[in-house]
Structure formats: C-alpha cells, structure tokens
C-alpha atoms as a PDB file:
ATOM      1  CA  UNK A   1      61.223 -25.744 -23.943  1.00  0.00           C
ATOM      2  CA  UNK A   2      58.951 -27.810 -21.863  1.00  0.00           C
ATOM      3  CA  UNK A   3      58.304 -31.757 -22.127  1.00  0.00           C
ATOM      4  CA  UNK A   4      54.802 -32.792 -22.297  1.00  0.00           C
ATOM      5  CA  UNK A   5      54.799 -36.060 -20.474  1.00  0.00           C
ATOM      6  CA  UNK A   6      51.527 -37.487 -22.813  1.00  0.00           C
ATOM      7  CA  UNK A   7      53.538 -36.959 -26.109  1.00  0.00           C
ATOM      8  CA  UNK A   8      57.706 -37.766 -25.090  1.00  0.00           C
ATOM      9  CA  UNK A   9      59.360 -40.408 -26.942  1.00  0.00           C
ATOM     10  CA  UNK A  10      62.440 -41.655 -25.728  1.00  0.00           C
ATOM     11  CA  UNK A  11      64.831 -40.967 -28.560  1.00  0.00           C
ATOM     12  CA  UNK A  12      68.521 -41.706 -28.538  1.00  0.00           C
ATOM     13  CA  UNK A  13      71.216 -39.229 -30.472  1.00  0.00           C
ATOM     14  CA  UNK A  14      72.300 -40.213 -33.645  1.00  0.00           C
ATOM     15  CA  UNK A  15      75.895 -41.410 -34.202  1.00  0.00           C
ATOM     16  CA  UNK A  16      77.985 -38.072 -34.742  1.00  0.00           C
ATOM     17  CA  UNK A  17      81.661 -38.602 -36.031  1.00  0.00           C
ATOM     18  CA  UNK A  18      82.960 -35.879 -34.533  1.00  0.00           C
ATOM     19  CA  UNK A  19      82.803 -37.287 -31.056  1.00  0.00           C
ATOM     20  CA  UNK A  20      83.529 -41.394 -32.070  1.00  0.00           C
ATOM     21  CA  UNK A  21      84.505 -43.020 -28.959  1.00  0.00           C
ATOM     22  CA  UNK A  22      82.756 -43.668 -26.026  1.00  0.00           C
ATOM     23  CA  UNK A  23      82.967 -40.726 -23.626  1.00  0.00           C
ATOM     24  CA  UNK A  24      80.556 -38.838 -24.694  1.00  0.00           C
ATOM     25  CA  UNK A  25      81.036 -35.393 -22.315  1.00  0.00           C
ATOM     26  CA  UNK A  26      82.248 -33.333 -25.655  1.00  0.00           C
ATOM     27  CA  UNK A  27      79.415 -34.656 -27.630  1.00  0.00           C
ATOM     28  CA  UNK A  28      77.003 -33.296 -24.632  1.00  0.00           C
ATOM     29  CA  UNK A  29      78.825 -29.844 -24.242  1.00  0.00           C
ATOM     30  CA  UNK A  30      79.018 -28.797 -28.119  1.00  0.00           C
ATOM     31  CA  UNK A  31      75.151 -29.933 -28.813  1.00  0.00           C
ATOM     32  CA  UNK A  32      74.201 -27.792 -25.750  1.00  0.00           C
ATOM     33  CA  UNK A  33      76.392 -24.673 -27.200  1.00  0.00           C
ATOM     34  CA  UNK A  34      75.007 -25.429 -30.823  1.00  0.00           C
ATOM     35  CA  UNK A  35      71.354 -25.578 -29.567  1.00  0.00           C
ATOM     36  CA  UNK A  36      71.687 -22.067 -28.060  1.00  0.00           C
ATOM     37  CA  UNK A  37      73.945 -20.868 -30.902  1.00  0.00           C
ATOM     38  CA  UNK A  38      70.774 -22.110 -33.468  1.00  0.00           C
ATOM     39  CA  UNK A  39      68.053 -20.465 -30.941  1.00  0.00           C
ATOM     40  CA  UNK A  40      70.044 -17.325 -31.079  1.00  0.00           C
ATOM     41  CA  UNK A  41      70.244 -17.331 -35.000  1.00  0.00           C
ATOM     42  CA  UNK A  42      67.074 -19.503 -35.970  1.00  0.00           C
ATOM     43  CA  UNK A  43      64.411 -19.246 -32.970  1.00  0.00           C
ATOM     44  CA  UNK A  44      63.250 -22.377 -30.946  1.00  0.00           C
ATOM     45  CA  UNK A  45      60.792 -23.296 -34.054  1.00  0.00           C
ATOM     46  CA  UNK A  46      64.246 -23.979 -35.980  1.00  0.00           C
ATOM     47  CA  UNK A  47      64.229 -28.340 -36.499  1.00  0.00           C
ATOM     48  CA  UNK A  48      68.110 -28.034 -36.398  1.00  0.00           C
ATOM     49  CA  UNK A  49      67.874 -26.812 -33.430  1.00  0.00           C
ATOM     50  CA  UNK A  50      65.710 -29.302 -32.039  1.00  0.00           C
ATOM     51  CA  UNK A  51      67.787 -32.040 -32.541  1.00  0.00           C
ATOM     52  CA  UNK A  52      70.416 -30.098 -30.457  1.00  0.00           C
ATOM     53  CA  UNK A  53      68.152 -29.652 -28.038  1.00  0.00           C
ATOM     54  CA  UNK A  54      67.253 -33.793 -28.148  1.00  0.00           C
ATOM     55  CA  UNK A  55      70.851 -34.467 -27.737  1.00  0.00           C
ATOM     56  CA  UNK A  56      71.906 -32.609 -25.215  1.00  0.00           C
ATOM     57  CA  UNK A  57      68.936 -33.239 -22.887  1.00  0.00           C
ATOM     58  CA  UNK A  58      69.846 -37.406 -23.378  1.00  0.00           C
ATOM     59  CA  UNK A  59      73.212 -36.821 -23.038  1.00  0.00           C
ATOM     60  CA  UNK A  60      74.364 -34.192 -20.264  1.00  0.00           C
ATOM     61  CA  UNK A  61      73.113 -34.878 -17.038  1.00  0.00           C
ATOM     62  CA  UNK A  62      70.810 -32.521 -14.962  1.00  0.00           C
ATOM     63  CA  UNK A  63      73.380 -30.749 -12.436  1.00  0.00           C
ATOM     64  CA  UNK A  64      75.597 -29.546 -15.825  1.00  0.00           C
ATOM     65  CA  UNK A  65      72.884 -28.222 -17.728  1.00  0.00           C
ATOM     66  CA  UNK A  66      71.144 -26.311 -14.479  1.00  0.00           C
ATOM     67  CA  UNK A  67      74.914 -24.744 -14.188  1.00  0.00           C
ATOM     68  CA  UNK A  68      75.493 -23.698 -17.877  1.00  0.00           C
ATOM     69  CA  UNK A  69      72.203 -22.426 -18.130  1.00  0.00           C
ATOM     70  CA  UNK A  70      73.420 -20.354 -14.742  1.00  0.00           C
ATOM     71  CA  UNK A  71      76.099 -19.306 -15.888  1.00  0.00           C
ATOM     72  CA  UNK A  72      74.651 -17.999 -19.174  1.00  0.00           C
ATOM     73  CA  UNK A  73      72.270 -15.932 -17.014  1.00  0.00           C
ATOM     74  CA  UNK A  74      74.778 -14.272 -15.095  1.00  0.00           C
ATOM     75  CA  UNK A  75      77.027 -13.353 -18.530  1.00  0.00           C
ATOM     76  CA  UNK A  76      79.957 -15.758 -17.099  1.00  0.00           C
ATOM     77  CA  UNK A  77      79.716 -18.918 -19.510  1.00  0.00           C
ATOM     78  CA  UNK A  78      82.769 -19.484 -21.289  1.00  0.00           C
ATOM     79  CA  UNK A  79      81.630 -19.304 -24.660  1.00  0.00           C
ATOM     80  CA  UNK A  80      79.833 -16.652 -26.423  1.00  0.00           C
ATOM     81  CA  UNK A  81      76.776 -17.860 -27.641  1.00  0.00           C
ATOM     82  CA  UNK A  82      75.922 -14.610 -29.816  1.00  0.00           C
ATOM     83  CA  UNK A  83      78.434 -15.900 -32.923  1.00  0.00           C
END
C-alpha cells in the first residue's frame, strides 16, 4: 500500500486498552499481525484493516517492519498469518 505524499495526513493511533502503558512495542507487533490477518480475510479495501495498517506504520519503526515483511516472504515469521 503506497503513500501518496499530496494526500498523507499525519494521524496518530487511537488509545487501545489492550496495550495501556507506555511501551508501545506489543501495540506495534499485534496491529502489524492483525493488518495482514484482515488483508488475508478482508482484502486491502477492508477499513478495519486500514486502521491496522495506520497503526502499525506510526508505531513500528522501519528496520522491524522491512524484517517481518522478510520473513513472511521466506515462510519463516513466527506467526501464521492464514488464521
């Protein structure tokens, strides 16, 4: 999903109580598994899915993301993304 630099708005994620303190690495890692859990079910049209996708792009920096999505190419990231 590319970013068009002429329409971006800088959005923060909302407040999610499952992750209530300030370290928010857990937060980062379960919206980037629920974004490609949605896609797989829903599509990339899906608006749940987009906000997964908003999260974990303001959230998780760069070098993780680059890695997962490594990982998931090569069949070796720890969680199955098909269920």
């Amino acid at each position: 999903m590319a970013i068009d630099p002429e329409t971006f708005k800088f959005d923060t994620p909302q407040f999610d109580p499952r992750f209530p303190y300030q370290n928010q690495t857990k937060h980062c890692a379960q919206s980037y598994i629920d974004y490609h859990k949605c896609v797989n079910v829903k599509g990339e049209e899906f608006e749940p899915c987009k906000i997964f996708f908003k999260t974990f792009t303001s959230l998780c920096p760069l070098d993780w993301v680059e890695r997962w999505d490594d990982q998931r190419a090569a069949g070796k990231f720890p969680v199955n993304m098909d269920a």
